[in-house]
Structures are given as C-alpha cells and as structure tokens.
Protein backbone atom coordinates (compact mmCIF):
# COMPACT_ATOMS: atom_id res chain seq x y z
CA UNK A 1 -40.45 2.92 -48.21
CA UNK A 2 -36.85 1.92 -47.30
CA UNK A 3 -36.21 -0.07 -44.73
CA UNK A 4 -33.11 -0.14 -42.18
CA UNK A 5 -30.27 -2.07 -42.54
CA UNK A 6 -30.12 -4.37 -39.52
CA UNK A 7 -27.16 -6.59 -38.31
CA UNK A 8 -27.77 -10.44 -39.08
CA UNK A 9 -28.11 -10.79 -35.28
CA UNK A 10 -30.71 -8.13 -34.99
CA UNK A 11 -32.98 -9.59 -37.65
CA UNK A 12 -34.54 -12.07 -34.99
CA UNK A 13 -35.34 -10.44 -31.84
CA UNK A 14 -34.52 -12.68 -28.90
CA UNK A 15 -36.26 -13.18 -25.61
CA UNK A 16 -33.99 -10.49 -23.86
CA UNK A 17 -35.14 -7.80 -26.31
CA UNK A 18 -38.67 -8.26 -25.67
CA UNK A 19 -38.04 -8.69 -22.13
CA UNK A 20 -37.66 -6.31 -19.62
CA UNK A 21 -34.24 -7.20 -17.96
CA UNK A 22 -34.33 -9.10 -14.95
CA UNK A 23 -34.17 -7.70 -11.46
CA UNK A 24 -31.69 -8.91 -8.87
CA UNK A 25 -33.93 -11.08 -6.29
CA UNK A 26 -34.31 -8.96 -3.15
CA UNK A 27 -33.14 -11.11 -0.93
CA UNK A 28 -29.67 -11.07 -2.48
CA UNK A 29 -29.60 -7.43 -2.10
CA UNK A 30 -30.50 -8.11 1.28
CA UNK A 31 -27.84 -9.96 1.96
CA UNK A 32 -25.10 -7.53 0.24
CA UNK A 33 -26.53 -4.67 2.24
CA UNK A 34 -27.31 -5.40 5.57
CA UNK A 35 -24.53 -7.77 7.00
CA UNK A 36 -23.28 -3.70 8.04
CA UNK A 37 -25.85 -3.32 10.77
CA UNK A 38 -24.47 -6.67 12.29
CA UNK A 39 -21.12 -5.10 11.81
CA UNK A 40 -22.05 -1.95 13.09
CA UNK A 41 -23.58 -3.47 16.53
CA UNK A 42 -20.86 -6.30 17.31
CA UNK A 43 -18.64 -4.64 19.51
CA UNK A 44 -21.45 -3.49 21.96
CA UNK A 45 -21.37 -6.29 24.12
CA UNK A 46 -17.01 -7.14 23.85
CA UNK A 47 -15.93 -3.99 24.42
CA UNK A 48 -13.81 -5.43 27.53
CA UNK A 49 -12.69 -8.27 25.71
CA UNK A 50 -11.22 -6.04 22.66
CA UNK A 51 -9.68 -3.65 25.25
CA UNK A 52 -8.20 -6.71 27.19
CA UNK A 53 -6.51 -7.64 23.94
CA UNK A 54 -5.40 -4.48 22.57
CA UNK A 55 -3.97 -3.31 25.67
CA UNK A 56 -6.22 -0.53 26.00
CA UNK A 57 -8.96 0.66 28.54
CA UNK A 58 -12.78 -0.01 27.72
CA UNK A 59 -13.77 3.68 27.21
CA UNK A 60 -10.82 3.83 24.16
CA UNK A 61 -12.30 0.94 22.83
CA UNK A 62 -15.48 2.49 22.02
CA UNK A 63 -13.61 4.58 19.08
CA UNK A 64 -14.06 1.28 17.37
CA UNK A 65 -17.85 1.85 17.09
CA UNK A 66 -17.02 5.49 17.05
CA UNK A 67 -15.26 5.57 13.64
CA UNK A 68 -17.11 3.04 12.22
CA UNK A 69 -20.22 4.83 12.28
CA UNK A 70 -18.15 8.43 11.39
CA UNK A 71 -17.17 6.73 7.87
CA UNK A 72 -20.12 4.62 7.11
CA UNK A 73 -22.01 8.19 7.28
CA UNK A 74 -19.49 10.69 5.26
CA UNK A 75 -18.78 8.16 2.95
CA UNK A 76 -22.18 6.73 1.97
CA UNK A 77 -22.70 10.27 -0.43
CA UNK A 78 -19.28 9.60 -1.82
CA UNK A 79 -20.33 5.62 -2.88
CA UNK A 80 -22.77 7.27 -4.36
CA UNK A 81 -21.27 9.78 -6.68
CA UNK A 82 -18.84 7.12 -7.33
CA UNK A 83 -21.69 4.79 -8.55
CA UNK A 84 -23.24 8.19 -10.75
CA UNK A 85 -20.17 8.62 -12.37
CA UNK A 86 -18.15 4.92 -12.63
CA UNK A 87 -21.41 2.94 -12.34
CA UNK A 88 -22.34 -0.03 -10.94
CA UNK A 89 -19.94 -2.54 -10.90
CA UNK A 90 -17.22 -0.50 -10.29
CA UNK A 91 -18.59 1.08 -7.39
CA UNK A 92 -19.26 -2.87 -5.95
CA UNK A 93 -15.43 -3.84 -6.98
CA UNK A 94 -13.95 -0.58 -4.94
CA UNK A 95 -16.58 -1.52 -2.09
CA UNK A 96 -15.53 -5.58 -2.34
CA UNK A 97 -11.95 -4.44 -1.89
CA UNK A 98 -12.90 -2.69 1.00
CA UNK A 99 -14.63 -4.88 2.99
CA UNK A 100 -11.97 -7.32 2.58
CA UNK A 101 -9.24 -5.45 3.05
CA UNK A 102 -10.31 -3.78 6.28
CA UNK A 103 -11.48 -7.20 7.45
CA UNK A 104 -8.14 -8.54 7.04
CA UNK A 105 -6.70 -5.82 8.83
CA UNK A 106 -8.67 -5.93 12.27
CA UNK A 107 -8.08 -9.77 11.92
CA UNK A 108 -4.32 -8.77 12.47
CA UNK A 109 -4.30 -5.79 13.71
CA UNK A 110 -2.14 -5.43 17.32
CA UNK A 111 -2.66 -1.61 18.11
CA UNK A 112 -5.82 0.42 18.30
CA UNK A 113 -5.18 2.71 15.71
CA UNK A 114 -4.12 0.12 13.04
CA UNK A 115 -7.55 -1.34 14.29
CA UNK A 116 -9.39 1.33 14.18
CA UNK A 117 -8.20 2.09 10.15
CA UNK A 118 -9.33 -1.33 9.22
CA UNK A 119 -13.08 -0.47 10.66
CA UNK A 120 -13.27 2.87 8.54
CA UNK A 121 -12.48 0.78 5.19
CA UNK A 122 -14.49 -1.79 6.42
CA UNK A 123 -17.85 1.03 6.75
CA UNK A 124 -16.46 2.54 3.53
CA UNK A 125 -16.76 -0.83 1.71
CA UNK A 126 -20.27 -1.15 4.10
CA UNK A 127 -21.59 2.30 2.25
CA UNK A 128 -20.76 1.44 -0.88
CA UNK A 129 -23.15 -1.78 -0.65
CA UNK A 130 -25.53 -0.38 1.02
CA UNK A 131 -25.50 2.44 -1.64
CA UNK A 132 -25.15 -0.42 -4.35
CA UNK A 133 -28.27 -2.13 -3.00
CA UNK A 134 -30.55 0.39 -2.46
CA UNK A 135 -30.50 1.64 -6.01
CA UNK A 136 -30.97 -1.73 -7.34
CA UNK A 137 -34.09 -1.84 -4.88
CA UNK A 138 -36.78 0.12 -7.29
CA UNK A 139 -39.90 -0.43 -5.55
CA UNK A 140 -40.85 -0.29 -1.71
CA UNK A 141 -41.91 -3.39 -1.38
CA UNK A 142 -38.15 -4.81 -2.48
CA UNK A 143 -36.87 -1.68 -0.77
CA UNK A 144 -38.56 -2.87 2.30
CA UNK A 145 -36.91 -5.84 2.61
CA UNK A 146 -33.72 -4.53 2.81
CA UNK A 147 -34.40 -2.05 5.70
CA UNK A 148 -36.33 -4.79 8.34
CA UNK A 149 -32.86 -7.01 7.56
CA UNK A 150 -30.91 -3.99 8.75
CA UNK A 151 -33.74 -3.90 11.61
CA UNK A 152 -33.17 -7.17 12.32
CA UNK A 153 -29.23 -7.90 12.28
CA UNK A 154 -29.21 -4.35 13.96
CA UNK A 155 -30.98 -5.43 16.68
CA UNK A 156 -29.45 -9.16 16.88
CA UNK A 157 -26.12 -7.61 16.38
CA UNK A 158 -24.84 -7.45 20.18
CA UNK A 159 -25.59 -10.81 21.28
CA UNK A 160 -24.06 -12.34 17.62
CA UNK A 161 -20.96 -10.58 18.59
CA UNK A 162 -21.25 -11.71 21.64
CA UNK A 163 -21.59 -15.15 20.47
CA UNK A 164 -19.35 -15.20 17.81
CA UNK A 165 -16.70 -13.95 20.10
CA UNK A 166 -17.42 -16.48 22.64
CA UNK A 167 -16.87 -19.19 20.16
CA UNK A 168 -14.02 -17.82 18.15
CA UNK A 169 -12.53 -14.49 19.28
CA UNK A 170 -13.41 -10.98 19.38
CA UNK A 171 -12.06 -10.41 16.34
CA UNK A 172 -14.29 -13.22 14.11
CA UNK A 173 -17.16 -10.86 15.48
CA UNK A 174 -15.92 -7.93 13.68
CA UNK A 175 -15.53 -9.86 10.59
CA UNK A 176 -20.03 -10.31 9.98
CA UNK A 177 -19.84 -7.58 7.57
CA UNK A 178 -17.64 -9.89 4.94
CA UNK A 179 -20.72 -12.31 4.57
CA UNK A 180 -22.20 -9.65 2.15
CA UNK A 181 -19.40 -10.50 -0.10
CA UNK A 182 -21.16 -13.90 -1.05
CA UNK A 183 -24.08 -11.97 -2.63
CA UNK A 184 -21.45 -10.02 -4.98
CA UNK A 185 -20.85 -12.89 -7.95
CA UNK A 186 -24.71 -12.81 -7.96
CA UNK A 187 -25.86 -9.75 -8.00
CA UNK A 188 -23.01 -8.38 -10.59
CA UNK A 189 -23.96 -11.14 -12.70
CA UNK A 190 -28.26 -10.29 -12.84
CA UNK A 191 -27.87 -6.01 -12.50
CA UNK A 192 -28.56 -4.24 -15.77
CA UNK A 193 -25.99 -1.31 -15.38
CA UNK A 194 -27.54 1.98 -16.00
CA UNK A 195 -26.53 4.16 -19.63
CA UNK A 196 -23.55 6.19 -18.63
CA UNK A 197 -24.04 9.52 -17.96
CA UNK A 198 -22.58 12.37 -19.00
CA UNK A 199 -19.38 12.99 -17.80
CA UNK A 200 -18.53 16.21 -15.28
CA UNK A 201 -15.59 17.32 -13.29
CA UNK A 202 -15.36 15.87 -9.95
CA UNK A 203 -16.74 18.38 -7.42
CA UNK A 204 -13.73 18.16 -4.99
CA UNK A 205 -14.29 21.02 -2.71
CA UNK A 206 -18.06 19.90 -2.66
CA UNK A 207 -17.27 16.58 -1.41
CA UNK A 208 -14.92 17.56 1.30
CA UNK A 209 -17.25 20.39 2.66
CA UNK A 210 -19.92 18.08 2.48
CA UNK A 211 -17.79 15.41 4.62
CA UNK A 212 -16.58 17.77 6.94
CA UNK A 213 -20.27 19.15 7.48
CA UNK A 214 -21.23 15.32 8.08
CA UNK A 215 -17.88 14.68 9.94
CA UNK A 216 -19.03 18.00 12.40
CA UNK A 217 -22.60 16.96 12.95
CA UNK A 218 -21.60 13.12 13.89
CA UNK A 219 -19.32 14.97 17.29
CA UNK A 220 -22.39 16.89 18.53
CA UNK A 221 -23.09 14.26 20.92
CA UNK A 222 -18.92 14.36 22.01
CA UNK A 223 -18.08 17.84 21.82
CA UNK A 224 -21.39 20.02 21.62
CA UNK A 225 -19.64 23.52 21.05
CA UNK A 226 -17.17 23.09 19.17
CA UNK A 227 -18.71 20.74 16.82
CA UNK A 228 -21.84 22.96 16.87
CA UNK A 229 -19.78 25.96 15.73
CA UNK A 230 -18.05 24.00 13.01
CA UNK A 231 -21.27 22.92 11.77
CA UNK A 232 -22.45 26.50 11.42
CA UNK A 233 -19.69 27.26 9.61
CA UNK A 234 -19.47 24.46 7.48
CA UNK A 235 -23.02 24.69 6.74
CA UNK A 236 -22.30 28.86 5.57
CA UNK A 237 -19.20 27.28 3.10
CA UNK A 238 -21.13 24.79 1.56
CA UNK A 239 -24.25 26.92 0.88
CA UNK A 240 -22.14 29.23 -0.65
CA UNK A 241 -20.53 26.51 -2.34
CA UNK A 242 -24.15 25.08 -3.88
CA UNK A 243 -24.82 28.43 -5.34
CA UNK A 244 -21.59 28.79 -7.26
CA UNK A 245 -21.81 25.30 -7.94
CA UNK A 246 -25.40 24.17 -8.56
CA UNK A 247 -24.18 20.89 -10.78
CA UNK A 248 -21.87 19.93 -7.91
CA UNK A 249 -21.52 17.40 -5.32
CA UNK A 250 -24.32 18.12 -3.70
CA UNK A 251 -26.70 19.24 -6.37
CA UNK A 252 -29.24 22.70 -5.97
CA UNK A 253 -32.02 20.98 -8.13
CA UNK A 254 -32.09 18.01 -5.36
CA UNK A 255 -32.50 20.39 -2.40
CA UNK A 256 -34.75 22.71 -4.26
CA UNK A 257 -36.56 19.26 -4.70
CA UNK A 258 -39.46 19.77 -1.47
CA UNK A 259 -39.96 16.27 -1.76
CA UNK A 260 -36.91 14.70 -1.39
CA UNK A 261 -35.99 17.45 1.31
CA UNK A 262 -38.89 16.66 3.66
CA UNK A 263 -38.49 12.86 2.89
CA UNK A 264 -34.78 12.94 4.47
CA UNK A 265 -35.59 14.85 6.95
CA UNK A 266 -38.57 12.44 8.36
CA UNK A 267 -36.30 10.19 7.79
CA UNK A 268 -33.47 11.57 10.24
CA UNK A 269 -36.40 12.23 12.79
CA UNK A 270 -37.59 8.81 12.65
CA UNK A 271 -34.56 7.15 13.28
CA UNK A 272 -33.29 9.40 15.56
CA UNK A 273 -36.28 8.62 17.94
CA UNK A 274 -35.56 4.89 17.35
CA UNK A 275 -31.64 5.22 18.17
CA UNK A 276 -32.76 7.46 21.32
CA UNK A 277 -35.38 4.36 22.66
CA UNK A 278 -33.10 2.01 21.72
CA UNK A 279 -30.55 3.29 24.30
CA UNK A 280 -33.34 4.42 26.78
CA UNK A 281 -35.58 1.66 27.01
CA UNK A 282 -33.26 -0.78 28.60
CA UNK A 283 -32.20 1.84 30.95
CA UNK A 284 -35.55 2.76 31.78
CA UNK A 285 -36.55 -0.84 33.05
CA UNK A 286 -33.98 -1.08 34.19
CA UNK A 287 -34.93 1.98 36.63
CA UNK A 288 -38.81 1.02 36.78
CA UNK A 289 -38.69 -3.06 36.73
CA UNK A 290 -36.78 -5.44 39.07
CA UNK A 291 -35.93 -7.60 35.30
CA UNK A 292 -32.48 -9.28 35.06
CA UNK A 293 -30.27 -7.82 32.43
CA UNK A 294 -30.71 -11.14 30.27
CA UNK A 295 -34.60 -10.36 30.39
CA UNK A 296 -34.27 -7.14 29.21
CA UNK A 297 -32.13 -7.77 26.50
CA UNK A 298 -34.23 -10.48 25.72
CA UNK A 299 -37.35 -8.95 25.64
CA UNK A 300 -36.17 -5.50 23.78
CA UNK A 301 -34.06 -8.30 21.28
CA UNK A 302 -37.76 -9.44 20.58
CA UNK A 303 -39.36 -6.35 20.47
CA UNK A 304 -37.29 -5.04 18.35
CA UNK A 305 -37.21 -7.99 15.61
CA UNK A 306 -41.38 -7.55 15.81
CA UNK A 307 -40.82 -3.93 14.55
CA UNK A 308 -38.96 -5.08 11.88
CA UNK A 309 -41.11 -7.88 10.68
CA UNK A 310 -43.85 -5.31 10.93
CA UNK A 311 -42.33 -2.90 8.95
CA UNK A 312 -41.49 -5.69 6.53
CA UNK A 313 -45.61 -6.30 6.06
CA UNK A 314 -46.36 -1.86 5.61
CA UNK A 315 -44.09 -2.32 2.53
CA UNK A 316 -45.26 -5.04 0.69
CA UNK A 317 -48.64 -3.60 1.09
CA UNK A 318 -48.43 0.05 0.08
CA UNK A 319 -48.07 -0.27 -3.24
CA UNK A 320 -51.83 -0.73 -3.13
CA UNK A 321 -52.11 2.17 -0.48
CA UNK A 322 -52.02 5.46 -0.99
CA UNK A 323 -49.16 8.12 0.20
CA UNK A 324 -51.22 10.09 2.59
CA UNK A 325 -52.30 6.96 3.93
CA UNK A 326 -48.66 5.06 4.90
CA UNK A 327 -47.52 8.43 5.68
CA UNK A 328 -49.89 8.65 8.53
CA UNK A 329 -49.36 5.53 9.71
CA UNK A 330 -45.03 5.91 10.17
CA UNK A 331 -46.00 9.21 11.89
CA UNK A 332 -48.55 7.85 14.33
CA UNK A 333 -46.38 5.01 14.93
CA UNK A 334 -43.64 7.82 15.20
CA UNK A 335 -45.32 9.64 17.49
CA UNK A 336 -46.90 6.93 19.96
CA UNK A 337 -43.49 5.51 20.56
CA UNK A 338 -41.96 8.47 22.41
CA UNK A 339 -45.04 9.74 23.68
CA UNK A 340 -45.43 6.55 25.50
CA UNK A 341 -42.08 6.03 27.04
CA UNK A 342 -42.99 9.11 28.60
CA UNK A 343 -46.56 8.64 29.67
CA UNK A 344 -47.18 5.40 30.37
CA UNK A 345 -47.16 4.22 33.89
CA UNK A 346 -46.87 0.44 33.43
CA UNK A 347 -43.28 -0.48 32.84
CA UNK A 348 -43.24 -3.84 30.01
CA UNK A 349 -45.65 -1.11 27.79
CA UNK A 350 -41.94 0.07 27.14
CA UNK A 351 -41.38 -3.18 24.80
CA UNK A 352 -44.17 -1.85 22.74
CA UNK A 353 -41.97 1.29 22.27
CA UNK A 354 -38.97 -0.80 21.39
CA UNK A 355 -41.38 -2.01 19.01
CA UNK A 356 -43.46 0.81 17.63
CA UNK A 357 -39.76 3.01 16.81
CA UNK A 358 -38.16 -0.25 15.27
CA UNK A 359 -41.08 0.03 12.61
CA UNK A 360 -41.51 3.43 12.39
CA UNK A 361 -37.99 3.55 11.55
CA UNK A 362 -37.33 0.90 9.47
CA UNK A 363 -41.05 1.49 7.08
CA UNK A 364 -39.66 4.95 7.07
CA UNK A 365 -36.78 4.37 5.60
CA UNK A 366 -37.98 1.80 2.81
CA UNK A 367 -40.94 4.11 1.82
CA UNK A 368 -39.27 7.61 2.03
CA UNK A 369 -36.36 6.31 0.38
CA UNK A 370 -38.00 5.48 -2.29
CA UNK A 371 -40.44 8.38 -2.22
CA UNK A 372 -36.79 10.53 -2.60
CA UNK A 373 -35.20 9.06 -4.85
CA UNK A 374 -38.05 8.79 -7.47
CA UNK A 375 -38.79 12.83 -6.48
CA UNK A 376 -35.37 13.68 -7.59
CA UNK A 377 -34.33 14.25 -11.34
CA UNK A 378 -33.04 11.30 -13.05
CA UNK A 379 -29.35 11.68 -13.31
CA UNK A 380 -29.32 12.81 -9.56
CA UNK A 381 -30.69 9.47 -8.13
CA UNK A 382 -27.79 8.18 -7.08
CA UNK A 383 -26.74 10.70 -5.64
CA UNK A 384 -30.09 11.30 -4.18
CA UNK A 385 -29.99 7.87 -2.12
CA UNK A 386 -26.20 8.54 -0.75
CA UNK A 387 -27.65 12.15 0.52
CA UNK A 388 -30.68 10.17 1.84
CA UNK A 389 -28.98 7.59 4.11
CA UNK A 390 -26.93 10.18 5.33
CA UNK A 391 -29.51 11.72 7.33
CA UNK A 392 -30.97 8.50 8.19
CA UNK A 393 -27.52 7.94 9.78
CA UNK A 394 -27.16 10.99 11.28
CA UNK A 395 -29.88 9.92 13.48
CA UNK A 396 -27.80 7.18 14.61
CA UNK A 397 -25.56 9.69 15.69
CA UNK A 398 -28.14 12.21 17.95
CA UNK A 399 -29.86 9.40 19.34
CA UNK A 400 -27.46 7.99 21.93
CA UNK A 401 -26.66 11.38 23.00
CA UNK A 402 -30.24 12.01 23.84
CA UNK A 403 -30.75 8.99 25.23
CA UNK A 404 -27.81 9.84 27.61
CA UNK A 405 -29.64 12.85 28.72
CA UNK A 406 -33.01 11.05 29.10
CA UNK A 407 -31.75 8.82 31.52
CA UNK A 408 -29.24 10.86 33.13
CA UNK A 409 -32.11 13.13 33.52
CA UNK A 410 -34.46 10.79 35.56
C-alpha cells in the first residue's frame, strides 16, 4: 500500500497537532470587551463639567452619550462582517486604531463637534472588540463572563467617571474604554484565526440600509414620527433588498433561522426592560422614599452589581441545565422585575428590581447569544453575533424613553 510523502517536519507530530488549540482565558476577553460599558456610562454624572469646558449648555452635552451609543449600535454588524471577511486580527488592528485614535481626539478636542467625532471612533473601535470577544467566547459559561463585566462596569460607570474626573479631568473619564487595549498583545497572540472563507462582494447597499434602519430606530425615543416613518420605510427597502440579495449583508438563511430570530429578539426585550428600570427606579424612590440621592445611587450601584454576579453563577451552571430550564428562569426573572415595580407597595422592594433586570439581562445575553450564534449556519456566525448585539443595543435605546414616560406618567 503506498504511503504519503510527508514533509521532514510532519513526520513527528508535535504537541500542537494533537492538541486542540488553546483558548484565550476569559478573563482577557473580558477585559478587551467590556471597558465600553464604562465608556459608555462616564459622562452621566459630568455632564456640567464637560459643558462648562466646551462652552456649551448641559442639554448639548448629552450628544456625547447620544452618538456614542448611535455608532456603537450601527457599527457593531459592520465589525462583524469585517471580522467574516478580513478575520480576526485585522478586525482587532482596525478596532485598536480606533480606540486610540478617538481617545486621543476627545483628549484634545476644544469644540463639541470635534468631540463628539472622537466618541463615534471611539464606539466604532468599542464594537469591533466587543464583536472580537464575543466570537472568541464559544461556550456560555466563558460567554457569561463577559456580559456580568459589562453589567458591572455598566453599572459602576457613573460614579468612575465621576471619580476619575474628580481626580484628573473630565476628559481622563472618557478615556476608560482604552484600558481594553492592554488585553490586545494577549489575546492576538493565543486566538486560533478561523480558515478564510470564501470570498464575496461587499454588500454595500445592504450595509447602509441596514445602518440607516439601525440609525432610524436609535431616534424613536427623540423624534417619534419621523423616525418611526423612516423606519417603515427603511424596513420596506431592506426587505426588498434581502430577497434580491439573500447572500448579502444581512443574510435570508439567518432570519429564516427561528432560532436565532426569537433569541435576538428576547434579547432586545430583556434589555430593554433593564435600560427602562434602570432609569425608573431611582426616580421612583425618589418619588416613594425620603432617601438622599447618594443612598439611592448607592443602593441601585449595589443592586445592580448583585444582578450581575448572579447572572455570572446561571452561566457557569447551564451547561449542565437544560434549555427549557434557563430559559424559564431569564423569563421569570424577566417578568417579576417589571411586574414588581409596578405592584409592589413597599418602596426598597424596588432594589430587588434593579436587581432581578440586571440578571435577567445580562444571563440573557450570555445564553441567547450563544444559543444564536450556534443556531446560525457556520459561515454566518459572525455575522450572526454583530446582528445579535444590535438588538441587544437597541434596547438601550427604547429604554430611557420609556422610562421617561413611566415617570413622567406618575
């Protein structure tokens, strides 16, 4: 029987060919993806000081949280077709670039709108980590880890600011997200890239439909009818769009996929109940408690870092749980936090909200994503998680407005 002709190397197998290759250590992808939420949340409590210094008045400084959160969404899908089609490490180089750029710029930046540019590249690099990180994750249990640390910077993320700006400047505050770029060297050095994939035009006109569609939904909450109508709209193009294009930007395989469908969409319910508490809660002891300010911060600040280490514990154990089983437990959790905002008639039960959404939202998002992505066809993971985290952030986006009407409500 012949035998193969092997290279001289190849004779001898060594330990990396009988190994499976090693996975980056979760908590480095930890710390490349969720130094963001941090990011994300700083300005919350400065908003005076970065007026103050910009010249500005406090409502225009708001667009700084405003655009961050407009291109962390619409340009999370497009980190992820860049990572599909350039693969990893070029998809972390564009994303390092950035993040560092965009840092640089709000650290000099002496007009709002010169500001406000170095925040989008800043979220842009921010989406392409995230991105990066998540499909590095694998498993919920790794995956889980990742969303409580974007729990728990989110929720620590105002009074760091706040902090960090006392001590330095405004500006330092706005410069958290950057830390991720110590977890780069290491996790470009352990990640296996994937095989690269067949190449395929870039869907242009897919992209930008599906930004604009992403870019209309985020201004609900500013402009309801006209961003309503353009979503409509928008939504008709890019349908039509899918059919002549079913290999596109936004694939017809992944939303013919009922899995991965339902999975995002929990997952924009979910954390748009969390993003509505998180705005009403304080409000609404406020309304019912004679607490300080300080205490209530304090005490949703610890509620809120209790959902997270909660959600932390669901996904290291459901890998030996089964589906039905975790699923039932995000949507009682789910449902018991609203339900008792509303109900209850003893004010500090609202911490337990604070709490109950935090987990909800955060398990939800480590187990659904994962449920998604693995639900989708191979060559459309990627793509799957940047379509994913989308509507998770889109929930970011509803929930403050709803929480406006809550309270203006009552």
């Amino acid at each position: 029987m012949a035998q193969l002709a092997l290279h001289p190397a190849a004779q001898t197998p060594s330990v990396a060919a009988v190994q499976p290759p090693r996975q980056v250590p979760a908590a480095w992808l930890a710390l490349l993806a969720t130094p963001v939420a941090a990011s994300a949340n700083g300005p919350v409590l400065i908003l005076s000081d970065m007026a103050g210094s910009l010249g500005i008045r406090t409502a225009s400084a708001t667009w700084l949280v405003t655009v961050f959160a407009w291109a962390l969404a619409v340009s999370t899908p497009l980190m992820a077709g860049l990572l599909r089609r350039r693969g990893l490490h070029s998809a972390l180089r564009l994303s390092a670039i950035l993040v560092a750029a965009g840092t640089a710029i709000v650290a000099m930046a002496p007009w709002l709108p010169l500001a406000m540019a170095g925040r989008a590249a800043q979220a842009m690099g921010g989406a392409g980590l995230i991105t990066a990180a998540m499909s590095l994750a694998v498993s919920v249990r790794r995956m889980g880890v990742i969303t409580a640390g974007f729990g728990t910077l989110g929720a620590a993320g105002p009074l760091l600011g706040s902090v960090i700006a006392d001590l330095v400047s405004w500006r330092a505050s706005l410069a958290v997200g950057a830390v991720a770029l110590f977890a780069l060297p290491a996790v470009m050095r352990r990640a296996v890239p994937p095989a690269p994939q067949q190449s395929t035009p870039f869907d242009g006109r897919g992209a930008a439909l599906l930004a604009a569609l992403a870019t209309a939904l985020i201004f609900v909450p500013l402009y309801p009818l006209p961003a309503v109508t353009a979503s409509m709209v928008v939504t008709a193009l890019l349908a039509l769009h899918v059919r002549s294009e079913p290999t596109g930007f936004v694939p017809s395989s992944l939303l013919r996929t009922r899995t991965f469908v339902l999975s995002a969409l929990l997952a924009c319910v979910l954390a748009t109940s969390y993003f509505t508490l998180l705005f009403a809660v304080p409000q609404l002891l406020d309304d019912r408690t004679g607490w300080s300010a300080s205490t209530i911060g304090t005490g949703q600040l610890a509620a809120l870092l209790a959902g997270s280490a909660l959600s932390m514990v669901l996904a290291a154990a459901s890998a030996r749980m089964s589906r039905p089983r975790v699923l039932t437990i995000l949507l009682t959790a789910g449902a018991l936090a609203p339900l008792t905002a509303v109900l209850t008639p003893w004010a500090p039960l609202l911490l337990l909200v604070a709490t109950l959404a935090s987990f909800a939202a955060s398990a939800g998002q480590a187990t659904l994503a994962v449920v998604a992505t693995q639900a989708a066809p191979t060559t459309q993971r990627a793509t799957a998680i940047g379509l994913f985290t989308l509507c998770y952030q889109l929930g970011g986006a509803f929930g403050p407005a709803i929480a406006a009407l809550i309270t203006l409500g009552g």
